[in-house]
N, C-alpha and C. Protein backbone atom coordinates (compact mmCIF):
# COMPACT_ATOMS: atom_id res chain seq x y z
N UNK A 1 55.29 51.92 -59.37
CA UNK A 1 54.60 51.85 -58.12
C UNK A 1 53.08 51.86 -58.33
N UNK A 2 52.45 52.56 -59.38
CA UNK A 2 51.08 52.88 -59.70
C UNK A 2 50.64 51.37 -59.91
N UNK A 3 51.61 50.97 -60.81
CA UNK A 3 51.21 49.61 -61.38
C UNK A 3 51.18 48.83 -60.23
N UNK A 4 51.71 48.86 -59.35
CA UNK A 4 51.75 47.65 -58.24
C UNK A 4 50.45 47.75 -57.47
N UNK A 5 50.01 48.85 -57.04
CA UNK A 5 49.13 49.25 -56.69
C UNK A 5 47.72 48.93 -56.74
N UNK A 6 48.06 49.21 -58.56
CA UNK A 6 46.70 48.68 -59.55
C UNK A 6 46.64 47.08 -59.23
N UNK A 7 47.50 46.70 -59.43
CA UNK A 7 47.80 44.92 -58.92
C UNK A 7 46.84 44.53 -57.64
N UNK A 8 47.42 45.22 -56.89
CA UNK A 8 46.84 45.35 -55.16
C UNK A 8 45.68 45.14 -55.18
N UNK A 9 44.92 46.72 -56.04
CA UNK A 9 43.86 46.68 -55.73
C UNK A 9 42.87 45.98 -55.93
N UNK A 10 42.92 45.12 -57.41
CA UNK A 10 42.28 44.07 -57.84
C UNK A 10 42.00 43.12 -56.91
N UNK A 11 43.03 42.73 -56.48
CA UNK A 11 43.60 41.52 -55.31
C UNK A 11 41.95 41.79 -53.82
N UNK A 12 42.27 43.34 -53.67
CA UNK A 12 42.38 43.37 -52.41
C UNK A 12 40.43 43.83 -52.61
N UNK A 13 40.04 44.10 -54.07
CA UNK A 13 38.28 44.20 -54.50
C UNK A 13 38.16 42.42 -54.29
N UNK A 14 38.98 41.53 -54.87
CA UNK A 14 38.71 40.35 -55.01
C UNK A 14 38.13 39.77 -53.25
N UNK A 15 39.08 40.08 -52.43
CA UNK A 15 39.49 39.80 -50.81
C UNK A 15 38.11 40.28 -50.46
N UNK A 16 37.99 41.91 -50.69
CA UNK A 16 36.68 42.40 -50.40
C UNK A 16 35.44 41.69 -50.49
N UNK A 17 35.06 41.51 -51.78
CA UNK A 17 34.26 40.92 -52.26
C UNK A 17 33.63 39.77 -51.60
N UNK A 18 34.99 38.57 -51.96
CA UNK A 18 34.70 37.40 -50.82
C UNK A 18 33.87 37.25 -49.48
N UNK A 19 34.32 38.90 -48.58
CA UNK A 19 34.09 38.35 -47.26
C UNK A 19 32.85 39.32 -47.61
N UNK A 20 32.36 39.84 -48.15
CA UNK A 20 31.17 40.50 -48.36
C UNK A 20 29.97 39.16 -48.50
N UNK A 21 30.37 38.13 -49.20
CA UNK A 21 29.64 37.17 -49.92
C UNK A 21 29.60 36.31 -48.23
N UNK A 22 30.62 35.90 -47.85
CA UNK A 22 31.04 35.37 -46.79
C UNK A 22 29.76 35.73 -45.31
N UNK A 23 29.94 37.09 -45.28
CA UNK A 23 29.10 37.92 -44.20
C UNK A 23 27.60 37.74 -44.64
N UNK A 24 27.15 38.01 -46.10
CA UNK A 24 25.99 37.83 -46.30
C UNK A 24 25.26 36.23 -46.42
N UNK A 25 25.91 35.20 -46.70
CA UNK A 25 25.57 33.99 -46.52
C UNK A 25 25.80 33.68 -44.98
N UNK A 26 26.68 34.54 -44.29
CA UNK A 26 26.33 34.03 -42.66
C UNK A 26 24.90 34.52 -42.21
N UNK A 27 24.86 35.91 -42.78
CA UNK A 27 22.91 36.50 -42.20
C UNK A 27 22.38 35.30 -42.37
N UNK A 28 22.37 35.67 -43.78
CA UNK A 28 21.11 34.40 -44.37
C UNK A 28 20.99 33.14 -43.35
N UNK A 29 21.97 32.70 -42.79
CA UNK A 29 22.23 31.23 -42.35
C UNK A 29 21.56 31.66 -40.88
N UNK A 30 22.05 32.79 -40.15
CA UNK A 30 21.54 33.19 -38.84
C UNK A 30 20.05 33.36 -39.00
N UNK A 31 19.38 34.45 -40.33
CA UNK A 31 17.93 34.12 -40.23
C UNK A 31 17.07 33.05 -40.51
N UNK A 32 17.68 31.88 -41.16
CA UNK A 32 17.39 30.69 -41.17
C UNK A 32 16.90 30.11 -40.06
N UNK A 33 18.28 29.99 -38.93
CA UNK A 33 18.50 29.65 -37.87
C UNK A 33 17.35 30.66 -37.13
N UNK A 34 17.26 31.19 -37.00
CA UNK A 34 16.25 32.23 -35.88
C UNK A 34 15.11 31.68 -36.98
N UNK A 35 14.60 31.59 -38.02
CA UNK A 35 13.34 30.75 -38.03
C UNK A 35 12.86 29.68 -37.99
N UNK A 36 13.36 28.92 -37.81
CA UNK A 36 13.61 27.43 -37.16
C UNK A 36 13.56 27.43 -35.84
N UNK A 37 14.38 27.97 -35.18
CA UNK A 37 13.61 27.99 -33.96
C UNK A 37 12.49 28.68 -33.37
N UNK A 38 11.87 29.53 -33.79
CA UNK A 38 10.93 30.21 -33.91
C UNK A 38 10.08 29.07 -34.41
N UNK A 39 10.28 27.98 -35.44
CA UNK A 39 9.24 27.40 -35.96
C UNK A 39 9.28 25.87 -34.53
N UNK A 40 10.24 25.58 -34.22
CA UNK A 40 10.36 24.58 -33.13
C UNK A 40 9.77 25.12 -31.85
N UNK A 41 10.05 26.80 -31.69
CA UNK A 41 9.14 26.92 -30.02
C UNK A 41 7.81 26.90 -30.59
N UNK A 42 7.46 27.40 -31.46
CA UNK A 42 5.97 27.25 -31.64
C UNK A 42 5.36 25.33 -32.14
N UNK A 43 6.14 24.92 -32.62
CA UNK A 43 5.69 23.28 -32.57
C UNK A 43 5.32 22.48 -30.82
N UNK A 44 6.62 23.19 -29.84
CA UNK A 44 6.50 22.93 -28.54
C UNK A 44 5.79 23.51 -27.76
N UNK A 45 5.68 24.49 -27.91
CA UNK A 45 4.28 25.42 -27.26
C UNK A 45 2.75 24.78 -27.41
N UNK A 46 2.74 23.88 -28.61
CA UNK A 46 1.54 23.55 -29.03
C UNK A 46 1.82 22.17 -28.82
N UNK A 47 2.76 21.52 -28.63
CA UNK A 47 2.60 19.88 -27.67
C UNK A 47 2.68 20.15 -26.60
N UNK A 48 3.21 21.26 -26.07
CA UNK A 48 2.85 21.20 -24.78
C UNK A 48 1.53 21.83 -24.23
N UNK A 49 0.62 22.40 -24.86
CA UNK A 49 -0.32 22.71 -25.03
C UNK A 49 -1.46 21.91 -25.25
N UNK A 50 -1.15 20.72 -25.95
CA UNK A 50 -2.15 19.48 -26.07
C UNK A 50 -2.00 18.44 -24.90
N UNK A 51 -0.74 18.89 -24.34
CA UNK A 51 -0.37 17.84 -23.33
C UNK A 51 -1.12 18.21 -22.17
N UNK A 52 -1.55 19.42 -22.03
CA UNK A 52 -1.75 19.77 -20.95
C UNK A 52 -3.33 19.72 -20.87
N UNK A 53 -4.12 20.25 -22.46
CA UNK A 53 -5.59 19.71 -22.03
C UNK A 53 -5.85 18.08 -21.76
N UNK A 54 -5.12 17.30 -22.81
CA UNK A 54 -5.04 15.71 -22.36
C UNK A 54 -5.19 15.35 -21.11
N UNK A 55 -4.07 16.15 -20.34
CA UNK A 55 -4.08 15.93 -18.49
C UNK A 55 -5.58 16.26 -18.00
N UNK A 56 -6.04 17.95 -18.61
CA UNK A 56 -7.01 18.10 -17.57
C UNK A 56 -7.98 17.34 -17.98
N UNK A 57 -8.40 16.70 -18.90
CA UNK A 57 -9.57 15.85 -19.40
C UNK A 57 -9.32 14.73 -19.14
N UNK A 58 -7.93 13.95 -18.66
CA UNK A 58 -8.26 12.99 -18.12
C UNK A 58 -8.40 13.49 -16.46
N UNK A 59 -8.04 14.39 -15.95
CA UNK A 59 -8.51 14.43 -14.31
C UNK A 59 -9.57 14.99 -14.20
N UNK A 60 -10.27 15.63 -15.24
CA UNK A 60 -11.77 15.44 -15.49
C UNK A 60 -12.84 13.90 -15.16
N UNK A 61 -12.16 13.47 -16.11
CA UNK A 61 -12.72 12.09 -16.57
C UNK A 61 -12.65 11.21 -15.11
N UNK A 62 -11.47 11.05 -14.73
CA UNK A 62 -10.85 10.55 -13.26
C UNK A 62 -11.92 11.59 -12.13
N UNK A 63 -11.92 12.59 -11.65
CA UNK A 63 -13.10 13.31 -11.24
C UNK A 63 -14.67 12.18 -11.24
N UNK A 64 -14.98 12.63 -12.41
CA UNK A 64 -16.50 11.94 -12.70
C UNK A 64 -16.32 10.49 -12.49
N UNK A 65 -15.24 9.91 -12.67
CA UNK A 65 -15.43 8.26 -12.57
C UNK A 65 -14.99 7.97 -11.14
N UNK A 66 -14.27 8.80 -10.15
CA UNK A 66 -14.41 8.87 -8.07
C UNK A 66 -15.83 9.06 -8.03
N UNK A 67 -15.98 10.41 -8.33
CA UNK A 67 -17.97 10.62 -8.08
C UNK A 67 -18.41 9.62 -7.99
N UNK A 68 -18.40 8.92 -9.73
CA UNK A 68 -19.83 7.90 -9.75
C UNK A 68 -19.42 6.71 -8.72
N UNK A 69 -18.30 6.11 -8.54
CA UNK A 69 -17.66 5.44 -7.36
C UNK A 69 -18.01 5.60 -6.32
N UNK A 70 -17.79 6.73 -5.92
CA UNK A 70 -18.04 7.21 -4.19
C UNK A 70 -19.29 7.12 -3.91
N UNK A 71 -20.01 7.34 -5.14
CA UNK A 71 -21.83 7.46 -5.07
C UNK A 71 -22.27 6.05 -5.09
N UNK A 72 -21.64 4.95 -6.10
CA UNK A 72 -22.05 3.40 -6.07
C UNK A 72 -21.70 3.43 -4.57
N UNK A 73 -20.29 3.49 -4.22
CA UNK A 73 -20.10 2.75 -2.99
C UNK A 73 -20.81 3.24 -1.82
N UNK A 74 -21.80 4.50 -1.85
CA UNK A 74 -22.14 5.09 -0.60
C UNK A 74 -23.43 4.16 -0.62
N UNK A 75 -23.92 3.86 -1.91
CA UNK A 75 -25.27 3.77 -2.32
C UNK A 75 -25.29 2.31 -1.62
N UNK A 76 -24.44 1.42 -2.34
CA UNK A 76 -24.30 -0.20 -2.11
C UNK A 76 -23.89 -0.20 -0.57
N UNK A 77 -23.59 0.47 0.43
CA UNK A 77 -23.26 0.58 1.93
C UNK A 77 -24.46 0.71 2.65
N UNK A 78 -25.08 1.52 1.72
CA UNK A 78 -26.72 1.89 2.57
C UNK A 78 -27.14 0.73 2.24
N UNK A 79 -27.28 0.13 1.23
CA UNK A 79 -28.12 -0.65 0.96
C UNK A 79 -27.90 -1.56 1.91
N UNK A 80 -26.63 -2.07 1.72
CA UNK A 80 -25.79 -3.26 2.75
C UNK A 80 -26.34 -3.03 4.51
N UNK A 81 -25.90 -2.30 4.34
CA UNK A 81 -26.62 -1.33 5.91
C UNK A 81 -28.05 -1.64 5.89
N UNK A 82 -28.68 -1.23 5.33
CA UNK A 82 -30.26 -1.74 5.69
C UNK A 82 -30.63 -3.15 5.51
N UNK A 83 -29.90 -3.88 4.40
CA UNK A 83 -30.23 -5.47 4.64
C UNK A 83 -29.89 -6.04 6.08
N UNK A 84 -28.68 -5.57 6.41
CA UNK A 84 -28.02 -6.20 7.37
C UNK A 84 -29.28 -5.55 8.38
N UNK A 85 -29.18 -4.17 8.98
CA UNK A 85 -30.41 -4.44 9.66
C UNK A 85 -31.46 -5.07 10.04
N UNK A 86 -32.07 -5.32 8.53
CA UNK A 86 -33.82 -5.87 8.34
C UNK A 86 -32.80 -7.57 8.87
N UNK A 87 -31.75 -7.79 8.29
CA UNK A 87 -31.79 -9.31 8.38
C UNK A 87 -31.58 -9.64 10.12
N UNK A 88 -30.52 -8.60 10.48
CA UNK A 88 -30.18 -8.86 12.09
C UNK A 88 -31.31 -8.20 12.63
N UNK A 89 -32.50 -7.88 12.28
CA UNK A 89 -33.61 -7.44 13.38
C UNK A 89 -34.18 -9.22 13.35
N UNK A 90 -34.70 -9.43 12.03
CA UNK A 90 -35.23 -10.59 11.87
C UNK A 90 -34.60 -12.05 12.77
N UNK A 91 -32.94 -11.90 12.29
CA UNK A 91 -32.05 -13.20 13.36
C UNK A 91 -32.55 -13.11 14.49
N UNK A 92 -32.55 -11.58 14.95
CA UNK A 92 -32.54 -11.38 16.53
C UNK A 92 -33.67 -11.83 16.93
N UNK A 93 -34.61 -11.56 16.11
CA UNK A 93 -36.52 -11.80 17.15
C UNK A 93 -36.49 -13.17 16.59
N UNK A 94 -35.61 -14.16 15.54
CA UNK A 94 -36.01 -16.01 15.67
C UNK A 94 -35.15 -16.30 16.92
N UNK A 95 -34.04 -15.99 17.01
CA UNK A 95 -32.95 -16.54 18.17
C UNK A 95 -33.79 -15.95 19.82
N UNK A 96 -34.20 -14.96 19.73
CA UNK A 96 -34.78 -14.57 20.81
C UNK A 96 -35.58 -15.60 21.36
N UNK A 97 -36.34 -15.72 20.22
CA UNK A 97 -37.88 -16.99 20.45
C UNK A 97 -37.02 -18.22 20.70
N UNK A 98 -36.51 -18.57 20.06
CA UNK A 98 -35.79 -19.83 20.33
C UNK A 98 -35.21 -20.12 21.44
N UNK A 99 -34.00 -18.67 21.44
CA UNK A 99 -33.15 -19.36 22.51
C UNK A 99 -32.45 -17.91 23.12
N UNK A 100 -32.78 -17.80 24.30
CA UNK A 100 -33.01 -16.45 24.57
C UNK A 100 -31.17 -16.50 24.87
N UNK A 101 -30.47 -17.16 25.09
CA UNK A 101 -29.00 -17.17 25.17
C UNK A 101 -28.28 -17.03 23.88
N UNK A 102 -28.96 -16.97 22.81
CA UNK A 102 -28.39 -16.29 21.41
C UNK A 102 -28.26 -14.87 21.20
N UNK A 103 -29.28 -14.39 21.76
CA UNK A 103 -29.01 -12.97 21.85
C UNK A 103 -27.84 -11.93 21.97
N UNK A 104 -27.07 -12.55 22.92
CA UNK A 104 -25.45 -12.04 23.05
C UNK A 104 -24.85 -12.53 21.31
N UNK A 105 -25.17 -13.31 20.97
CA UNK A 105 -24.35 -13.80 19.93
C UNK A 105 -24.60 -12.63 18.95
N UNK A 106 -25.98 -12.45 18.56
CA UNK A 106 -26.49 -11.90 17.67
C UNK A 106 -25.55 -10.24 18.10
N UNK A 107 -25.56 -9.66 18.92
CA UNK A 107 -25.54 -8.29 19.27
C UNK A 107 -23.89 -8.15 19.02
N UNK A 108 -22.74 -9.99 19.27
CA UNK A 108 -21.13 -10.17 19.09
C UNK A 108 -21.03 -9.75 17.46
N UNK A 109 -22.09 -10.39 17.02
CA UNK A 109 -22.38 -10.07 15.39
C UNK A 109 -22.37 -8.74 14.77
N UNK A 110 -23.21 -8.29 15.21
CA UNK A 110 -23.81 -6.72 14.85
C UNK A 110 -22.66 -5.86 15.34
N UNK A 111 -22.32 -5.97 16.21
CA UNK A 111 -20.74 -5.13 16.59
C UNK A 111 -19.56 -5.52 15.66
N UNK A 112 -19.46 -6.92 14.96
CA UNK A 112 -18.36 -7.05 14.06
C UNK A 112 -18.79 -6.76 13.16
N UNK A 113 -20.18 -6.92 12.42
CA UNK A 113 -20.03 -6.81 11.31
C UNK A 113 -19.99 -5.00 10.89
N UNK A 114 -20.28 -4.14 11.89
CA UNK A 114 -20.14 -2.58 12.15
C UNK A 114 -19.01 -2.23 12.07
N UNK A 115 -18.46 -3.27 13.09
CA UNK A 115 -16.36 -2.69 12.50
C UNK A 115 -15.75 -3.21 11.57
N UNK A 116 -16.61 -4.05 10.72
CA UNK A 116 -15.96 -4.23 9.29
C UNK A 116 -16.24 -3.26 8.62
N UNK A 117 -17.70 -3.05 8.60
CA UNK A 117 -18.72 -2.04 7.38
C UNK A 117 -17.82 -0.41 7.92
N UNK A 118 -17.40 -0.33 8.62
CA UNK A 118 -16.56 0.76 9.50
C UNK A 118 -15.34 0.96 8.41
N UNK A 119 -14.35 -0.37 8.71
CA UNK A 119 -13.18 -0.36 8.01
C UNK A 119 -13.43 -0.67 6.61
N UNK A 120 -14.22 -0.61 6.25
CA UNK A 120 -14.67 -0.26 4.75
C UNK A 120 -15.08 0.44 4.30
N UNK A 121 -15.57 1.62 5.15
CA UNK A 121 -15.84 2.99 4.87
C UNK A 121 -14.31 3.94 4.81
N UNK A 122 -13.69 3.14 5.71
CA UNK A 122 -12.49 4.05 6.32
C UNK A 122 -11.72 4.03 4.66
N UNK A 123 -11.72 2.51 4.66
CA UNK A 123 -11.02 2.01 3.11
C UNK A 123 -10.95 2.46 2.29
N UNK A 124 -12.40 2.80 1.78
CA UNK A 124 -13.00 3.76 0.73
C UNK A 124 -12.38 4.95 1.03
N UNK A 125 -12.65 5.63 1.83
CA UNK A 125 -12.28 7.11 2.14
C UNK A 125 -10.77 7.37 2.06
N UNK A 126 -9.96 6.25 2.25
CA UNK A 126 -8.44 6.53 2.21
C UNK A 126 -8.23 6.07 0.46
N UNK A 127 -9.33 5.16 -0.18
CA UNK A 127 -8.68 5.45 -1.69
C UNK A 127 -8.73 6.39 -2.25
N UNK A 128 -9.91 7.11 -2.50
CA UNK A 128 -10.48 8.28 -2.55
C UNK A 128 -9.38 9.48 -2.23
N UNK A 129 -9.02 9.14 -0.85
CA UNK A 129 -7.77 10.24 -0.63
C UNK A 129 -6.25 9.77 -1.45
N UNK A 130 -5.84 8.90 -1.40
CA UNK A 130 -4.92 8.38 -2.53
C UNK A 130 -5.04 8.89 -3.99
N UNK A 131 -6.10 8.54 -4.28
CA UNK A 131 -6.39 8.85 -5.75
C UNK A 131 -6.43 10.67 -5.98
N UNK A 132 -6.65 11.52 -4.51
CA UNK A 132 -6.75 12.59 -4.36
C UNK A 132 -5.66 13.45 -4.65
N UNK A 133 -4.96 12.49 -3.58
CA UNK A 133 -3.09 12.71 -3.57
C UNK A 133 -2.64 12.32 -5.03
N UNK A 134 -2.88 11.11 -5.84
CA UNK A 134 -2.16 10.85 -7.03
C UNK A 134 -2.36 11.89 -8.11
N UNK A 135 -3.63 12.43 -8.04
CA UNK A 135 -4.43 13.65 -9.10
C UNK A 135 -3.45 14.90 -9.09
N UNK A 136 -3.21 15.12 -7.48
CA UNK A 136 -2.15 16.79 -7.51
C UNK A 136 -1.09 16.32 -7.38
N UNK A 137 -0.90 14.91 -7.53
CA UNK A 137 0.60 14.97 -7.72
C UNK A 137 1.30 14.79 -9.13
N UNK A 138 0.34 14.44 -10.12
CA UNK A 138 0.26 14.51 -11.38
C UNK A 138 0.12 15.86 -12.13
N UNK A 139 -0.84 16.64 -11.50
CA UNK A 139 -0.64 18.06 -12.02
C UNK A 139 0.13 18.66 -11.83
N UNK A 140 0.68 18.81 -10.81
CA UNK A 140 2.38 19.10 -10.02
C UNK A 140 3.16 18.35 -10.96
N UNK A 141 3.10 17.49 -11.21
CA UNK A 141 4.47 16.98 -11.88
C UNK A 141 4.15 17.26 -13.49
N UNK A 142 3.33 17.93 -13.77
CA UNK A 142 2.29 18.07 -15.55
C UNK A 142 3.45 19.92 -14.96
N UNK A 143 2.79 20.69 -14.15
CA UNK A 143 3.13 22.15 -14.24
C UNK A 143 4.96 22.06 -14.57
N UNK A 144 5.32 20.82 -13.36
CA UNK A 144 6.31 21.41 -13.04
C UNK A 144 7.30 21.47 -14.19
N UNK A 145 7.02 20.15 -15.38
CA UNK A 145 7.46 19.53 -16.33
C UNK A 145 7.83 20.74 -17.56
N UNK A 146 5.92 21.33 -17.53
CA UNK A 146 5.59 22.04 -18.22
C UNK A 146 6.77 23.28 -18.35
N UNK A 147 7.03 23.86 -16.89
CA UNK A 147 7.82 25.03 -16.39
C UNK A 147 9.91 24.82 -16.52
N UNK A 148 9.90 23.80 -16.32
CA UNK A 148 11.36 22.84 -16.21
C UNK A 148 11.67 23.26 -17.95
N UNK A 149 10.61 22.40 -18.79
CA UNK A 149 10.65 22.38 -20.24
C UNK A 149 11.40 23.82 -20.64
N UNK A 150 9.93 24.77 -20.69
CA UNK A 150 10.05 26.35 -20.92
C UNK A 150 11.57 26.83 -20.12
N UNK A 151 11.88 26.29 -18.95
CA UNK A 151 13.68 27.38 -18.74
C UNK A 151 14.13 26.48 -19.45
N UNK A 152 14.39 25.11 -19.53
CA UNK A 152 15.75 24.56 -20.58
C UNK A 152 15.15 25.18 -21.85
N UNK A 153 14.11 25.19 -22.57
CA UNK A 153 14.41 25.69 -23.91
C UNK A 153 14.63 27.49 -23.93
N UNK A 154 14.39 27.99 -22.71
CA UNK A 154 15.33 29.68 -22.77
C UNK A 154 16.54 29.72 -23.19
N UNK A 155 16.59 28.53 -21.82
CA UNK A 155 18.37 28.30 -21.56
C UNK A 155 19.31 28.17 -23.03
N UNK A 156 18.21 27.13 -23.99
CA UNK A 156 18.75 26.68 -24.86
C UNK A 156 18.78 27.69 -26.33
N UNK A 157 17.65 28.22 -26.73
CA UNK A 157 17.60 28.99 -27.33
C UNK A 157 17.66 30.57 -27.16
N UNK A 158 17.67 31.03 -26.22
CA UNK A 158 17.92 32.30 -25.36
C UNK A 158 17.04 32.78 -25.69
């Protein structure tokens, strides 16, 4: 019986052994695994991190290039605006001299060309608001991306 025993036990150091080797190549494989992802959230943390100054420097950039826009177009309106003045003061006092029944014409003029220069202010002001709307709807869709990203990779890596 001793002898069988002795048999056994060999057997059963051998069995031991194995799952000892078994258990310790699973750690190893789990701390592998936990540094790898550890090395992947930190790779994504930092594209998403570049992604996100990229955005604000271009709605920076987008910013300063409406400005200088809004400022040409206010600038080139005045200007437009005062030619048209100096020119419809000038039409008005030759047609006057000429032909005092032009006058209505001149004044049919100056009223259209006001509700154009009008609806081209309006124009401007609604791209401006478009481009306003497209800016937070891009950062909204930059956060939300940003936030969506971060729970699936919880989700994914816990």
């Amino acid at each position: 019986m001793i002898v069988r025993v002795r048999g056994r036990e060999g057997y059963v150091w051998t069995l031991l052994k194995e799952k000892m080797n078994k258990e310790m190549m699973m750690e190893q494989e789990v701390k592998e695994m936990k540094q790898r992802r550890e090395e992947v959230e930190r790779e994504m943390e930092l594209s998403w991190m570049t992604l996100l100054r990229k955005l604000e420097k271009d709605m920076e950039r987008d910013k300063v290039y409406r400005s200088k826009s809004l400022g040409e177009m206010k600038a080139g309106i005045e200007v437009v605006d005062k030619e048209m003045e100096t020119n419809g003061e000038f039409v008005e006092k030759e047609f006057v001299r000429k032909n005092e029944g032009m006058k209505e014409e001149v004044e049919k003029m100056k009223k259209k060309v006001g509700r154009k220069l009008e609806r081209l202010r309006g124009r401007g002001k609604g791209e401006v608001r478009e481009v306003e709307k497209k800016r937070k709807s891009m950062i909204w869709n930059g956060k939300l991306g940003v936030g969506f990203n971060g729970w699936l990779d919880w989700v994914k890596y816990g």
